[in-house]
Protein backbone atom coordinates (compact mmCIF):
# COMPACT_ATOMS: atom_id res chain seq x y z
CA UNK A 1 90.86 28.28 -67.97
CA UNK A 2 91.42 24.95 -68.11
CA UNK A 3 88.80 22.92 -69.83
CA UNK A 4 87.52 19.38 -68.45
CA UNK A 5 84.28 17.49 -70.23
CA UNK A 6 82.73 16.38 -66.99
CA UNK A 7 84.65 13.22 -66.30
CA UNK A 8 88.25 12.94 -65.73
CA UNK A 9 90.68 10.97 -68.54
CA UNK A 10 90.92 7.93 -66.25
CA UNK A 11 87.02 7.57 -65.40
CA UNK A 12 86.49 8.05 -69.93
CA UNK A 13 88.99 5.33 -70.34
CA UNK A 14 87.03 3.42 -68.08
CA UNK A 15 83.47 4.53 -68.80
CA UNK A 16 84.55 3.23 -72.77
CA UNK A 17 82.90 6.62 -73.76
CA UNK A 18 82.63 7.73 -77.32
CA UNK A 19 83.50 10.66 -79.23
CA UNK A 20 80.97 13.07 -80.93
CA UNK A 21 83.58 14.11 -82.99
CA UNK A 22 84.68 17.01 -81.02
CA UNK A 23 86.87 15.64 -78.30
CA UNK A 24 83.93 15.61 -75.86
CA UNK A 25 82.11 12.18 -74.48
CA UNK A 26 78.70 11.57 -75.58
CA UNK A 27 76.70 11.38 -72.73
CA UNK A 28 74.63 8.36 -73.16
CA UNK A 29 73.19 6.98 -69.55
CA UNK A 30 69.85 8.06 -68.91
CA UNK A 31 69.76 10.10 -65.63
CA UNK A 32 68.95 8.40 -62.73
CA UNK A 33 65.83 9.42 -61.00
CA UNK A 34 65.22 9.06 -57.48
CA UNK A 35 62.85 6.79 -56.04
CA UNK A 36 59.99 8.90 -53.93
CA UNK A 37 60.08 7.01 -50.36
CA UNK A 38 56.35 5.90 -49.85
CA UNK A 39 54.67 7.06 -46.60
CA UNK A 40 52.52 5.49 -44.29
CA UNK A 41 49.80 7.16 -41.79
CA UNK A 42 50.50 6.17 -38.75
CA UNK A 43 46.75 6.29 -35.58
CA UNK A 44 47.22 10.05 -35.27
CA UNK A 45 47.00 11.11 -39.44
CA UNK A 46 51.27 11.79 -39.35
CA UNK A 47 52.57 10.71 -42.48
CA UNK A 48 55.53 8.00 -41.64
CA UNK A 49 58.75 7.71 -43.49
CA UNK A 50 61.77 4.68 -42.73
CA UNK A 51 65.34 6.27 -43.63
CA UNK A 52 67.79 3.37 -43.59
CA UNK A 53 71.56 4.85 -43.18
CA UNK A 54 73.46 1.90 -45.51
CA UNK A 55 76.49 0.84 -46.87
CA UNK A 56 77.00 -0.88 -50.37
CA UNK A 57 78.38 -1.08 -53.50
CA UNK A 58 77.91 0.48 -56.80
CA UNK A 59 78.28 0.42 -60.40
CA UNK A 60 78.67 4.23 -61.15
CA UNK A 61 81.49 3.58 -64.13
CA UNK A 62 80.49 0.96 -66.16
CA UNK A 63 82.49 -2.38 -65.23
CA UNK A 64 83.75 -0.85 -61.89
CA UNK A 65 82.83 -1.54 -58.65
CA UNK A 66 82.44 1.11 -56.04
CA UNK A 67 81.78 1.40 -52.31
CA UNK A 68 79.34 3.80 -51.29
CA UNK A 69 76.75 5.01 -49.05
CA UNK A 70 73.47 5.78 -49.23
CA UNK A 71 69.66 5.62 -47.63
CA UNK A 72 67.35 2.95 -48.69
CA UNK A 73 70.04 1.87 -51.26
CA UNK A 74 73.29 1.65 -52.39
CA UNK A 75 73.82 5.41 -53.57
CA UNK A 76 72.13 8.66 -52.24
CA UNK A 77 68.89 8.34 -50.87
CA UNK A 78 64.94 8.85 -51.65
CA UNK A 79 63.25 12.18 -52.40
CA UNK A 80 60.52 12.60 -49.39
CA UNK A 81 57.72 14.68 -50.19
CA UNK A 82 55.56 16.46 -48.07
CA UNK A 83 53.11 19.08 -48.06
CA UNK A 84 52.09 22.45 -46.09
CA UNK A 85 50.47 21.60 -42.99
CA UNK A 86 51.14 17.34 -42.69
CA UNK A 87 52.66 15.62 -39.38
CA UNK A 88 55.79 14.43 -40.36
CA UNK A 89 57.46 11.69 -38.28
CA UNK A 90 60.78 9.90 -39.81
CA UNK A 91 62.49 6.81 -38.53
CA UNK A 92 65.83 6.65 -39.35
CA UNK A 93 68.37 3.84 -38.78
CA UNK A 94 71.79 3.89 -38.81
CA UNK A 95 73.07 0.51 -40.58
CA UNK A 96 77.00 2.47 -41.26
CA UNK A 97 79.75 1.02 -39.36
CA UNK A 98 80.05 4.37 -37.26
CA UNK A 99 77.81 6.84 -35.68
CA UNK A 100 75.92 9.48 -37.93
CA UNK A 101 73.23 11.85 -37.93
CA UNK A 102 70.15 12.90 -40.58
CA UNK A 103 70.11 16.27 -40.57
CA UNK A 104 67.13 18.46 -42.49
CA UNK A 105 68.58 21.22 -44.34
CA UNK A 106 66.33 23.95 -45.15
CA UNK A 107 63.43 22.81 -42.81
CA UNK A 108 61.98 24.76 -39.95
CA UNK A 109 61.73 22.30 -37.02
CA UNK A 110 62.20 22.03 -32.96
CA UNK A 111 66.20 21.96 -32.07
CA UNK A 112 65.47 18.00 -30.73
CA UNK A 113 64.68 17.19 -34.20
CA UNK A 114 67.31 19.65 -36.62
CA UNK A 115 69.45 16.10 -36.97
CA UNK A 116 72.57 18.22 -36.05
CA UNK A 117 75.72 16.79 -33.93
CA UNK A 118 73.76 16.81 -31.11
CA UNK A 119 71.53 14.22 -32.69
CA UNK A 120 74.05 11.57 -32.80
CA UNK A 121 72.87 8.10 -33.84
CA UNK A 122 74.84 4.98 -33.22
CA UNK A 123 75.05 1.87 -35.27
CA UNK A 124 72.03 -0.12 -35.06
CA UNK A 125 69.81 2.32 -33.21
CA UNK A 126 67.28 4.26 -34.66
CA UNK A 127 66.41 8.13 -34.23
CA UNK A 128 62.32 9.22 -34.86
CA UNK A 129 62.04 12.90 -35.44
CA UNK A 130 58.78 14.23 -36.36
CA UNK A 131 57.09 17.60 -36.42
CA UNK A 132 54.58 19.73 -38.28
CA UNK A 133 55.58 21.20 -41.91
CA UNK A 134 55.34 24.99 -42.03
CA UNK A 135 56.68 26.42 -44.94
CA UNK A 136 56.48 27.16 -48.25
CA UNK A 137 57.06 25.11 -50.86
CA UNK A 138 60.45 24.58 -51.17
CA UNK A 139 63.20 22.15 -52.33
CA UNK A 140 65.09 21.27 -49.17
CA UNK A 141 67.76 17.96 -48.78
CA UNK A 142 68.79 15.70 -46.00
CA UNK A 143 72.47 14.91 -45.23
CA UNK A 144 74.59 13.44 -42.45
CA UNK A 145 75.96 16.16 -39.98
CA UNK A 146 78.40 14.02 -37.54
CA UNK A 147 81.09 16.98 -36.04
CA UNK A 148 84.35 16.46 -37.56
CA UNK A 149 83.18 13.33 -40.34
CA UNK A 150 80.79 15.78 -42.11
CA UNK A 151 82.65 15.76 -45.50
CA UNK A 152 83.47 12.01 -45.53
CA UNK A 153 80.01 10.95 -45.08
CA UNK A 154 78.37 13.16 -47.54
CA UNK A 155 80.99 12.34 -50.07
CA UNK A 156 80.39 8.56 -49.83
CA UNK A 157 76.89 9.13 -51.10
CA UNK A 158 74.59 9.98 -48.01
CA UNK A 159 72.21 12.86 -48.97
CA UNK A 160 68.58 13.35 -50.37
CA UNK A 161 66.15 15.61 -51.25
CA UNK A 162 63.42 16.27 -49.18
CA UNK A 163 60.31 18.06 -51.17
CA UNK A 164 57.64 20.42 -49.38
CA UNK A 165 54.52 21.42 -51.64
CA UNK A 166 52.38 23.67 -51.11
CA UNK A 167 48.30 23.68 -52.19
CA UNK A 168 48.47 27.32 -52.51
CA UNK A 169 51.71 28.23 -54.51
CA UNK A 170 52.02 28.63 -57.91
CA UNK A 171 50.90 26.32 -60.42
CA UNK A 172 54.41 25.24 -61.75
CA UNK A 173 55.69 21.74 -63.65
CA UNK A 174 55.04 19.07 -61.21
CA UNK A 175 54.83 16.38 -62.42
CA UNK A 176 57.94 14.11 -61.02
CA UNK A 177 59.88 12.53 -63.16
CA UNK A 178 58.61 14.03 -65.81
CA UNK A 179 58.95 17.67 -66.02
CA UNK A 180 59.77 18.23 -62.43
CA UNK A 181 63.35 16.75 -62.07
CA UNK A 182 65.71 16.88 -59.69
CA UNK A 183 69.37 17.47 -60.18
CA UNK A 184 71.70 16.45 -57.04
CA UNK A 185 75.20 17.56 -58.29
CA UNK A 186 78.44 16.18 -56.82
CA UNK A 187 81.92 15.68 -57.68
CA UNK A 188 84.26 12.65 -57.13
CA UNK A 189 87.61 11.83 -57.88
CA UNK A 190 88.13 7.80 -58.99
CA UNK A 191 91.04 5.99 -58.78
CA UNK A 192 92.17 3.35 -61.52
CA UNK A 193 90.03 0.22 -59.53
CA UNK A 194 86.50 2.94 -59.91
CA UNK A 195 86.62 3.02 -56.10
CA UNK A 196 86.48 6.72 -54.93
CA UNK A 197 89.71 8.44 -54.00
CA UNK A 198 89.70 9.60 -50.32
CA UNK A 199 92.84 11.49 -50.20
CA UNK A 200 91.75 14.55 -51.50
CA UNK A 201 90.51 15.67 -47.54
CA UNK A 202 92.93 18.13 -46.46
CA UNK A 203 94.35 20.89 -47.82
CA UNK A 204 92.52 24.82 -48.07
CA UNK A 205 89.21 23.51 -49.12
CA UNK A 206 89.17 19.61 -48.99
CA UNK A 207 88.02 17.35 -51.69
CA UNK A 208 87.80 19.15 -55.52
CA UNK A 209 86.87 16.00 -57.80
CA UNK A 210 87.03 16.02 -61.30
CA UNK A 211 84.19 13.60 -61.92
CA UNK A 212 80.97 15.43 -61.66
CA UNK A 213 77.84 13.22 -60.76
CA UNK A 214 74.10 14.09 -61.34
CA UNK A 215 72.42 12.17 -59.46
CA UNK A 216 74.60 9.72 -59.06
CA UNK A 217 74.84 9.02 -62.92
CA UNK A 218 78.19 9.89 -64.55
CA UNK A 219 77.88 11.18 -68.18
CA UNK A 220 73.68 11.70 -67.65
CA UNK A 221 71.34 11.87 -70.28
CA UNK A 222 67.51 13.59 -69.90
CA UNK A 223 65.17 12.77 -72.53
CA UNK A 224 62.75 15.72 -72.58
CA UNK A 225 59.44 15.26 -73.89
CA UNK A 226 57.70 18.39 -72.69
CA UNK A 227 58.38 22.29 -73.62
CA UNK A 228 58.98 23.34 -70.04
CA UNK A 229 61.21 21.05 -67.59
CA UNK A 230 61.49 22.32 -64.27
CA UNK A 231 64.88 21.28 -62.83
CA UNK A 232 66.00 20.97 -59.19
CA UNK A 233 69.30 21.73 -58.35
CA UNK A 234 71.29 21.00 -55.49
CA UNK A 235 75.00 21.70 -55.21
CA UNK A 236 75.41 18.54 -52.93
CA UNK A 237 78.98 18.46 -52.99
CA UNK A 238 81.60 19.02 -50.45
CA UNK A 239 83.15 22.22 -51.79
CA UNK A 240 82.98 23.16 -55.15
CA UNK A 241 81.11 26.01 -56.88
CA UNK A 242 78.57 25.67 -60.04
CA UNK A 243 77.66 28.42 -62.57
CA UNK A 244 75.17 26.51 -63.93
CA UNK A 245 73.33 27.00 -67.18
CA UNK A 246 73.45 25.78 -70.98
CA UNK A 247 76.14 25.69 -73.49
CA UNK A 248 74.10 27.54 -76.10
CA UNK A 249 73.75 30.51 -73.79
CA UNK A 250 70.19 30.08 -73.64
CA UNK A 251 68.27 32.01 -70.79
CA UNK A 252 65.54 30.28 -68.38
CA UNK A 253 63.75 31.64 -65.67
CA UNK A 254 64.56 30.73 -61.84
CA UNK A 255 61.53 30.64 -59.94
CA UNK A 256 62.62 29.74 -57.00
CA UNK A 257 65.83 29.24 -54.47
CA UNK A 258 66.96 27.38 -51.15
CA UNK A 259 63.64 28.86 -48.92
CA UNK A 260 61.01 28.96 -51.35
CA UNK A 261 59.70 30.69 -54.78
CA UNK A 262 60.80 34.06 -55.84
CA UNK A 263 57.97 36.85 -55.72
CA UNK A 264 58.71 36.63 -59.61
CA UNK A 265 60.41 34.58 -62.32
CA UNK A 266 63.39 36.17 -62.72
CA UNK A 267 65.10 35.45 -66.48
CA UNK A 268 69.26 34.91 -66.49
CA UNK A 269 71.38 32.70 -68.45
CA UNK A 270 73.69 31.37 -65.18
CA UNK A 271 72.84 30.52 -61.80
CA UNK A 272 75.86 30.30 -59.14
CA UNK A 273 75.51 27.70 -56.49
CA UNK A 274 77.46 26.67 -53.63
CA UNK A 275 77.57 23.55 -51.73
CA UNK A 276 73.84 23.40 -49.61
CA UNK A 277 72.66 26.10 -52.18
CA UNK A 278 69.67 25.38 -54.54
CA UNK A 279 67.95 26.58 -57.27
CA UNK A 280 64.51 25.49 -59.19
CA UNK A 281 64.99 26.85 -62.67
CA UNK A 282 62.36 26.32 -65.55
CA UNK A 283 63.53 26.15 -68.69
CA UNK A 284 61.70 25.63 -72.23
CA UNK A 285 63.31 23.06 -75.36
CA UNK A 286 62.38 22.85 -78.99
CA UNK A 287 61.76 19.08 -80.56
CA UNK A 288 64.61 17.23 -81.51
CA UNK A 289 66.81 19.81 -80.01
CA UNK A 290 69.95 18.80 -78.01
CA UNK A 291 71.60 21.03 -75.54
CA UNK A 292 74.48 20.52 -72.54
CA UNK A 293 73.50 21.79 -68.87
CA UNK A 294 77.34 22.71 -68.16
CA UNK A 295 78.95 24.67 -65.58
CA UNK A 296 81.25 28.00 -66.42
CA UNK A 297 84.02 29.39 -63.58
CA UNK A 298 83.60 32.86 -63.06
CA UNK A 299 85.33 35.55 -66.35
CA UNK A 300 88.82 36.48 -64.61
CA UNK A 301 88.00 34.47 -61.48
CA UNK A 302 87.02 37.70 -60.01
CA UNK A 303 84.39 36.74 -57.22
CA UNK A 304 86.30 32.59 -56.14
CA UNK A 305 89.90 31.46 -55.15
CA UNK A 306 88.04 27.66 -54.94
CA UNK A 307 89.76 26.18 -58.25
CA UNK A 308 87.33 27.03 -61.34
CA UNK A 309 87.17 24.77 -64.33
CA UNK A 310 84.28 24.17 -66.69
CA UNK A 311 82.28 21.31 -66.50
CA UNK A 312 79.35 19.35 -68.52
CA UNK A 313 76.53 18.44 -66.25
CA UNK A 314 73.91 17.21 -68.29
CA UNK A 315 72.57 16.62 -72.26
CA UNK A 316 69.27 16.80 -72.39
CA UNK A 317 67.40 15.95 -76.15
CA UNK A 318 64.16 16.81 -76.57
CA UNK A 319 61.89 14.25 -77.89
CA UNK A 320 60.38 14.81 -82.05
CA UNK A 321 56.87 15.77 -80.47
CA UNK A 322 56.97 17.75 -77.11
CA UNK A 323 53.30 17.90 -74.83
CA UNK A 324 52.65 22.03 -74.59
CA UNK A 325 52.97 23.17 -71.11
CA UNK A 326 51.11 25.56 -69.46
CA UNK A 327 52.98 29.46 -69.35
CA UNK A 328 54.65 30.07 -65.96
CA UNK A 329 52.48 32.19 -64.07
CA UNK A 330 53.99 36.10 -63.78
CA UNK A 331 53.20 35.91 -59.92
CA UNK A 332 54.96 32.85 -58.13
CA UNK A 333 54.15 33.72 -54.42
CA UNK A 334 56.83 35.07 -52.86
CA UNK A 335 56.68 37.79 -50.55
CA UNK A 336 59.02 40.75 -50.51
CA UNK A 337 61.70 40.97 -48.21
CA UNK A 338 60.42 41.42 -44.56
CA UNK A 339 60.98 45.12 -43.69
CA UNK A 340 63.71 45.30 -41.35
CA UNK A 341 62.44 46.91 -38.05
CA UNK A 342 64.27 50.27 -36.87
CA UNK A 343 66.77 49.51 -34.06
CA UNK A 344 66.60 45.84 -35.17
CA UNK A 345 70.06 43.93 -33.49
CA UNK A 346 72.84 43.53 -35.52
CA UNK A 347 75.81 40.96 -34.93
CA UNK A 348 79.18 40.31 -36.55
CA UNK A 349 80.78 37.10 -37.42
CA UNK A 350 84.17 37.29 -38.50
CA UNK A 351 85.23 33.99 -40.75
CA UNK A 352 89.26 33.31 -41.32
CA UNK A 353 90.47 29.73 -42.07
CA UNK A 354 88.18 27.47 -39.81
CA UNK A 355 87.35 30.03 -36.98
CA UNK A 356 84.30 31.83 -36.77
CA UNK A 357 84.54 34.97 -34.81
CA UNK A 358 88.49 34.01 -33.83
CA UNK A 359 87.09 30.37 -32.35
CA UNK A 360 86.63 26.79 -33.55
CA UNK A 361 83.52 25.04 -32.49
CA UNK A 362 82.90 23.69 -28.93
CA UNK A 363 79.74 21.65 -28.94
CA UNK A 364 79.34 22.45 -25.11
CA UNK A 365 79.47 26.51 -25.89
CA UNK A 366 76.50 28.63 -26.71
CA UNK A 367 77.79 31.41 -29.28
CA UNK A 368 74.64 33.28 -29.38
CA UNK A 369 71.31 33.64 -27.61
CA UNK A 370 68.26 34.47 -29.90
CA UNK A 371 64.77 35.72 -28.88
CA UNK A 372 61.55 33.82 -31.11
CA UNK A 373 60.30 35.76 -33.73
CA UNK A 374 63.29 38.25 -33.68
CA UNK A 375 64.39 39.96 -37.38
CA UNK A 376 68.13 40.74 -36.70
CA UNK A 377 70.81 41.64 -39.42
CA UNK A 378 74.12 39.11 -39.12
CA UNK A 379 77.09 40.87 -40.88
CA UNK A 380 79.74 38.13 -42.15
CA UNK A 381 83.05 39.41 -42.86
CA UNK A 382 85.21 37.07 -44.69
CA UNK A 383 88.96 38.09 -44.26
CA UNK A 384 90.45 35.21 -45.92
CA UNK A 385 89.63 32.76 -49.17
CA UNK A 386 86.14 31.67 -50.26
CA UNK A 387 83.62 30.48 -47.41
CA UNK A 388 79.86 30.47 -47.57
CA UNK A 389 77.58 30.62 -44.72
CA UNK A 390 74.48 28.46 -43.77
CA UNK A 391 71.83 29.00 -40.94
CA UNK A 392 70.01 26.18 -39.42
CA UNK A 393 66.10 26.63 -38.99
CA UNK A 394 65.58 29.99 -40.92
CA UNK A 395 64.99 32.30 -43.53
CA UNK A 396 67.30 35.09 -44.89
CA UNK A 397 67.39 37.60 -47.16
CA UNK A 398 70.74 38.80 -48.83
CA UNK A 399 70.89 42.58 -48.18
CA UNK A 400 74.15 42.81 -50.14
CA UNK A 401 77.35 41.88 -50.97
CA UNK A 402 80.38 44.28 -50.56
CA UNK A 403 77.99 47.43 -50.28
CA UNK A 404 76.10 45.79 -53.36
CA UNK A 405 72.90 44.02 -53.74
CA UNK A 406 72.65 40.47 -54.91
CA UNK A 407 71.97 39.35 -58.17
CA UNK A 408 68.15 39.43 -58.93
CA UNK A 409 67.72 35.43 -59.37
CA UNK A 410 69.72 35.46 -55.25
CA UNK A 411 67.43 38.12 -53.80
CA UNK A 412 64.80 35.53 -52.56
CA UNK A 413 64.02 33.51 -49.44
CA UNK A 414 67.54 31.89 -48.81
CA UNK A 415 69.39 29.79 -45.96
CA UNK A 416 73.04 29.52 -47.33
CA UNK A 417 74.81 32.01 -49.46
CA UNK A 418 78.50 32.33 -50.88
CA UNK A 419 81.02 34.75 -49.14
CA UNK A 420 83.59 35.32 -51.85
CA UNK A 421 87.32 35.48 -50.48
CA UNK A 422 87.78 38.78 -48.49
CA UNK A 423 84.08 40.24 -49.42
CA UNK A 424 81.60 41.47 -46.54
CA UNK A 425 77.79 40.32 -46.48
CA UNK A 426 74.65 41.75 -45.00
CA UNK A 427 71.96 38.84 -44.52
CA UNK A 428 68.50 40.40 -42.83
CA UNK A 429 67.57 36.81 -40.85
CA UNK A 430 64.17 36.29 -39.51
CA UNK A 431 64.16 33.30 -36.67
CA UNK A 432 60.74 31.13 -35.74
CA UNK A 433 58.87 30.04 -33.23
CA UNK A 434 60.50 26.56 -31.31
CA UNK A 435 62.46 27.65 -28.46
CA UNK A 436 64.56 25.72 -26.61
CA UNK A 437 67.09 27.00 -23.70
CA UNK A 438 69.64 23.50 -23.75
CA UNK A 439 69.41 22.61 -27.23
CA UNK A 440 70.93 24.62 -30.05
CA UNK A 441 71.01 25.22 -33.70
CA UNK A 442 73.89 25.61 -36.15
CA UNK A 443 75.51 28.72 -37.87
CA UNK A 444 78.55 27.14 -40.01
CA UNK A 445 80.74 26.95 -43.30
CA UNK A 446 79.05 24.61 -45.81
CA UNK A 447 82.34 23.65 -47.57
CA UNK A 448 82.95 20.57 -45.87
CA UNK A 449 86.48 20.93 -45.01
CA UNK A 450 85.78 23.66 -43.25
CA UNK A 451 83.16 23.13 -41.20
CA UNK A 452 84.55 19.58 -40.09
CA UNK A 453 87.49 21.74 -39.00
CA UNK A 454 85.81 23.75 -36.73
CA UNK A 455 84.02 26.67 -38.82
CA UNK A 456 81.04 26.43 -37.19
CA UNK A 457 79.05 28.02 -33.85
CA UNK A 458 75.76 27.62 -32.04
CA UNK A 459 72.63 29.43 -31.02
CA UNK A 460 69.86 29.31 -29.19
CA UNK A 461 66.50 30.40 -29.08
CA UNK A 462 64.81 31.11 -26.62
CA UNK A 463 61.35 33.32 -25.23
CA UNK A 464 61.85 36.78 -25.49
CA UNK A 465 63.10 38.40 -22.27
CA UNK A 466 64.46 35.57 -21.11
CA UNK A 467 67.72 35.89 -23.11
CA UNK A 468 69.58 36.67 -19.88
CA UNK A 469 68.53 33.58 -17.82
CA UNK A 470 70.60 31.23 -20.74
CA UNK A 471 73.45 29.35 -19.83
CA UNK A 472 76.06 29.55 -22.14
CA UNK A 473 77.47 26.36 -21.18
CA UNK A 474 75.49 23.22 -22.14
CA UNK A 475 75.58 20.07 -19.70
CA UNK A 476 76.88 17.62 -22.09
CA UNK A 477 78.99 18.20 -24.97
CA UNK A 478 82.79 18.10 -26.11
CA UNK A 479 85.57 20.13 -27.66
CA UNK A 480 86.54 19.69 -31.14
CA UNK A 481 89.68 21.68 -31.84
């Protein structure tokens, strides 16, 4: 398997990078923490957030110039943080030079507000979403969802984290910036003027980079200076797969993933992500200690066809003197999975290229009608190469894979989950409360490619019994083919 140190050999040429004597680049820029994006109240208590959709330039290889996007800045955007329970209400403004949308991955809102395709929002106008958090505490993100620009926008830099805590989950390092870090992981491919290459669209799955950003920072650094650091990650990128975990082999414990904390810590040595997946992992460091977050393909490429190579993510060093931190607590909060009822409704989604069920998405056609509060079983077949699978405005449980169950650290609270090429997966989905006849949520493919192709559907939901009276046709709407 071929081998690459994080950046490719144009972007070390340019980043100057030195050697550590073993062939590798010394990662030497300190990791780039987002800004939190400060909150106002507005008359009725809602805490207010401005999201400005921007274009800009910047210095990601030292000495280069490159164009980007982001929110509030240049590159990537804020972390917004929220708690269980506040009135959220978001203005965001769309300063690109072509229509996009904010949409709010992993957050249980009304249809109107999901920030999907339907949510379009032209340049210079501004789009106000707001609604009530309820959900656990959970490490969510925020990226453009424009049908058929998807990947492009993303890519160019648009995306952000968006934080829910909650006052009564587990007591857990918090403290941002600190020991609570986020990790927003993408890859890029540079060309020899540092401007990003934006050839690399078509083909099976779309754009594979050999530059691997954290955070925006190329060749990132962490300074650790307590024994526990809980990381965030997000596999932000636009199609390929992370194994993440450390180049000593040292285990860690992931206490949560995309919906919310685990019932338990669960201890493992490599956590697979794909794009829209995440994973909060805590993991403990000895002073003066330096170890490399990398990324490992899969032994014998067994479960991906999505071209595997091994990456370096991160070093982190651990300070001479690290502050003690409190043990991880052996109960984290997370339920069991939701018994699934007898006679519960099962449905089938067949994936090939960009089709789901043998058609590409029409954003006037309603694929499937939903009743609130329903706990259903959606059976994803994949007969062709690697696709995952992400469900707007739920939580799911992976019942197994190939006959199968998960892996331990995957059996959680989850809303996207990797379909290996030709394997079969069982996801037990429970669906909320906001129901809405006209206005639909997404079911789709989040590698990029795909889902900008077509790889995607809708559904409604709607009061129960009324399932009937839907019109499977919405009023407004056009045909991407």
């Amino acid at each position: 398997m071929k081998r690459r140190d994080l950046l490719s050999l144009a972007a070390l040429a340019t980043l100057g990078a030195c050697s550590s004597g073993t062939g590798k680049p010394t990662f030497s820029h300190r990791l780039r923490i987002p800004d939190q994006a400060p909150a106002t109240t507005g008359p009725d208590g809602a805490r207010q957030f401005a999201l400005t959709l921007q274009t800009g330039r910047s210095e990601i290889l030292p000495g280069r110039s490159t164009a980007t996007w982001g929110i509030n800045g240049l590159h990537l955007g804020p972390v917004v943080r929220v708690r269980r329970g506040d009135r959220v209400r978001i203005a965001v403004t769309n300063r690109l030079p072509e229509a996009s949308t904010l949409h709010w991955h992993g957050l249980y809102l009304p249809a109107r507000m999901d920030g999907g395709p339907h949510q379009m929002i032209e340049p210079g106008a501004t789009w106000t979403p707001e609604w009530t958090v309820d959900q656990p505490a959970t490490t969510s993100w925020f990226h453009p969802h424009p049908h058929g620009r998807t990947a492009m926008h993303v890519y160019r830099g648009v995306a952000g984290l968006f934080l829910v805590d909650d006052p009564a989950g587990p007591p857990l390092p918090s403290r941002y910036g600190v020991d609570d870090i986020p990790l927003i992981v993408q890859d890029k491919a540079f060309d020899g003027d540092g401007e990003f290459t934006t050839g690399g669209f078509g083909g099976t799955f779309g754009m594979l980079g050999d530059t691997v950003l954290v955070n925006g920072t190329a060749g990132a650094r962490f300074e650790a200076t307590t024994s526990l650091v809980r990381f965030r990650l997000l596999n932000a990128s636009n199609a390929r797969v992370y194994r993440a975990g450390f180049a000593d082999g040292r285990s860690f414990r992931v206490v949560a993933t995309d919906s919310g904390p685990l019932a338990r810590p669960v201890t493992t040595d490599r956590v697979k992500i794909s794009p829209g997946e995440r994973a909060e992992i805590v993991v403990a460091f000895v002073p003066g200690e330096t170890v490399v977050m990398d990324s490992r393909g899969e032994p014998a490429r067994q479960a991906n066809d999505i071209e595997e190579e091994d990456f370096d993510l991160l070093t982190v060093v651990a300070a001479g003197r690290l502050a003690p931190s409190p043990a991880i607590p052996a109960a984290l909060g997370g339920g069991p999975p939701p018994v699934v009822p007898p006679g519960a409704r099962v449905r089938r989604f067949s994936l090939s290229g960009s089709e789901i069920n043998g058609r590409d998405m029409d954003l006037a056609r309603i694929d499937e009608v939903v009743p609130a509060g329903a706990h259903e079983i959606w059976e994803i077949d994949n007969t062709t190469y690697a696709h995952n699978f992400h469900v707007h405005d739920v939580t799911f449980r992976i019942l197994d894979i190939n006959g199968a169950p998960p892996p331990e650290y995957q059996a959680g609270p989850k809303d996207t989950v990797f379909i290996p090429k030709k394997a079969r997966v069982r996801l037990s989905i429970s669906f909320g409360k906001y129901t809405d006849a006209t206005m639909p949520y997404m079911y789709h493919c989040h590698i990029l490619r795909h889902e900008d192709r077509g790889m995607m559907g809708q559904f409604v939901v709607v009061a129960p019994g009324t399932e009937s009276q839907v019109s499977r046709t919405l009023a407004t709407g056009h045909h991407h083919g």
